[in-house]
Protein backbone atom coordinates (compact mmCIF):
# COMPACT_ATOMS: atom_id res chain seq x y z
CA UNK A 1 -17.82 -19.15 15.66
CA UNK A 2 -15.47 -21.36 17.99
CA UNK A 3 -12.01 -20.29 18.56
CA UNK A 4 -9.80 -22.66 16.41
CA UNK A 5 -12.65 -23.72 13.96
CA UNK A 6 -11.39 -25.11 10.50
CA UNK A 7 -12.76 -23.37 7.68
CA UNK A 8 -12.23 -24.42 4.27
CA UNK A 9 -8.81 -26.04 5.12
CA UNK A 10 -7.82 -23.00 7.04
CA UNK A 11 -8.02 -22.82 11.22
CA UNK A 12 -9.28 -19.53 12.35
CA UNK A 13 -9.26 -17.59 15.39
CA UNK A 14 -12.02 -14.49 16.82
CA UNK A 15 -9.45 -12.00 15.60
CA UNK A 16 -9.51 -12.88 12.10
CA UNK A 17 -12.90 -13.50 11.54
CA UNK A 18 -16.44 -12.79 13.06
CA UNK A 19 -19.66 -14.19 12.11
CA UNK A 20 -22.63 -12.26 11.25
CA UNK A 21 -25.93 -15.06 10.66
CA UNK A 22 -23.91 -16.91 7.98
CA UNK A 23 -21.45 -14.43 6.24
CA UNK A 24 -18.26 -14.01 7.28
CA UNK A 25 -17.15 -10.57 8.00
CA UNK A 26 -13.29 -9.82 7.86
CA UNK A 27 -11.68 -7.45 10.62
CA UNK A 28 -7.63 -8.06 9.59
CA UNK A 29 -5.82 -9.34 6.92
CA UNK A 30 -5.13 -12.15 7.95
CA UNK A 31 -8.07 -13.46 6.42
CA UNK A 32 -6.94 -12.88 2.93
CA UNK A 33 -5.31 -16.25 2.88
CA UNK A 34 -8.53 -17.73 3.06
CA UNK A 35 -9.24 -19.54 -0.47
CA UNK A 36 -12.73 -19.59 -1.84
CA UNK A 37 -12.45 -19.68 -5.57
CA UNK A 38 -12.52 -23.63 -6.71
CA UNK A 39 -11.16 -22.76 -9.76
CA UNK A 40 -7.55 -23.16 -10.63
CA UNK A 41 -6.68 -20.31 -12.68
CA UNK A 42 -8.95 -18.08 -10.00
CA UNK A 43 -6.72 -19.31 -7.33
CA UNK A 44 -3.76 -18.83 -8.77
CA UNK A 45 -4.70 -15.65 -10.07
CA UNK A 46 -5.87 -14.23 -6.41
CA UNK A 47 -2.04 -15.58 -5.40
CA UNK A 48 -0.69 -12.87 -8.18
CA UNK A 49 -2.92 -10.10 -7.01
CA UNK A 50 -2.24 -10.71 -3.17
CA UNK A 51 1.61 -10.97 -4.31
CA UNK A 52 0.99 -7.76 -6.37
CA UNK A 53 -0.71 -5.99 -3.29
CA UNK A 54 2.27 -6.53 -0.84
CA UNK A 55 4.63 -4.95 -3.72
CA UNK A 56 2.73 -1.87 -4.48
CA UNK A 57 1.93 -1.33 -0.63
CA UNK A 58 6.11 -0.90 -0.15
CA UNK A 59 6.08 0.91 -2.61
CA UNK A 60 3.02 3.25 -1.82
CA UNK A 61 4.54 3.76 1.38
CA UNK A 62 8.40 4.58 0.35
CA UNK A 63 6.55 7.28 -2.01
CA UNK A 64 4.84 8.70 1.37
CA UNK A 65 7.76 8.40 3.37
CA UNK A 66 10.43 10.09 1.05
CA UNK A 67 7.54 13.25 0.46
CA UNK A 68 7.12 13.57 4.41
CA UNK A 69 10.71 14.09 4.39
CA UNK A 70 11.22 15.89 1.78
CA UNK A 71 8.04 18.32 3.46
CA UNK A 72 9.88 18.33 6.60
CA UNK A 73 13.74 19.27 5.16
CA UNK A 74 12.17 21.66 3.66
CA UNK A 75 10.42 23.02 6.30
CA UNK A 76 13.12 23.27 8.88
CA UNK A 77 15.24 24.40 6.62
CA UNK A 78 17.74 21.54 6.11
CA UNK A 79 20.76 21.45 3.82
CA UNK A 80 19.80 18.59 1.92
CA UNK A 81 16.14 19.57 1.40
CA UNK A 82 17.07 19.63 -2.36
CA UNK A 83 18.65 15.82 -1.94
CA UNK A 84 15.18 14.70 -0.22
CA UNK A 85 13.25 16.66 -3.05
CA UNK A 86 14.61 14.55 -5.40
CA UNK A 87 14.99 11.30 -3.95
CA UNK A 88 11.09 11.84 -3.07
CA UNK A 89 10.42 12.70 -7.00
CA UNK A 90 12.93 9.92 -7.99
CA UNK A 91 10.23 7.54 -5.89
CA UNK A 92 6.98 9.06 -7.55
CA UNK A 93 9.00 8.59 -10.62
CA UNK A 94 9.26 4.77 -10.07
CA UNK A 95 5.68 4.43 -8.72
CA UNK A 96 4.69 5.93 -11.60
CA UNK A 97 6.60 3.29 -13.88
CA UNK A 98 5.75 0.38 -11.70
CA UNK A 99 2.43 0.74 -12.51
CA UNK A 100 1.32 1.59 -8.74
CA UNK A 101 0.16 5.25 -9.36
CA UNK A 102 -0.66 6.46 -13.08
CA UNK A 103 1.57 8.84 -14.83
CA UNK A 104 -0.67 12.48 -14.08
CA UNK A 105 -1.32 11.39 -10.99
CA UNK A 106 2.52 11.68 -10.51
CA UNK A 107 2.96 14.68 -11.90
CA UNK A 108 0.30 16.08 -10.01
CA UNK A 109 2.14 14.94 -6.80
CA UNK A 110 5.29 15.68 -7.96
CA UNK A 111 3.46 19.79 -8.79
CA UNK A 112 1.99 19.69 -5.46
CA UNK A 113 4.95 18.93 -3.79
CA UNK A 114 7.66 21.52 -5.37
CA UNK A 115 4.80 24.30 -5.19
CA UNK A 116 4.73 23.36 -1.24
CA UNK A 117 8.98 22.91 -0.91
CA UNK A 118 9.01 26.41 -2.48
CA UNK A 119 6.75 28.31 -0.33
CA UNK A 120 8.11 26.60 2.23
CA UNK A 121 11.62 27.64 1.80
């Protein structure tokens, strides 16, 4: 594949795409923009679910931050390690609710991670 070859509408560069015989093999996601469903309610439905993706990926990753700090406070010994313990619960909580994680596999986090702020402390 050129550099700068159209594709379905969309101009591609090596970085997004390589070519392996004839199927296209993706190496970032910046490839996900690339359309090929003809069908209108496919399209627009691969628009919610890329839309979707973005939403629970900030929220996946405010749930990881807020339990690596609440880890951490807990392991040096902070003041607030009981403030971090629940704002990181508070954020499995809405996870949870948002659909992003299921409900036991919050409370299993949310287990896991008092068991390990308590023998940390």
């Amino acid at each position: 594949m050129r550099v700068g070859q159209e594709i379905v509408g969309e101009v591609l560069d090596l970085k997004t795409a390589t070519v392996l015989g004839s199927v296209y093999q993706t190496t970032n996601t910046a490839y996900r923009g690339l359309t090929v469903a003809n069908i209108k309610s496919q399209i627009k439905r691969n628009k919610q679910n890329e839309v979707a993706r973005v939403r629970n990926k900030a929220v996946s990753s405010e749930m990881k931050t807020r339990v690596k700090a609440a880890e951490a406070a807990a392991l040096a010994g902070d003041d607030d390690r009981a403030e971090r313990l629940t704002a990181a619960i508070k954020i499995i909580d809405k996870a949870a609710t948002k659909g992003v994680i299921h409900k036991r596999n919050a409370a299993n986090k949310k287990s896991r991670l008092v068991k390990r702020v308590a023998k940390a402390e």
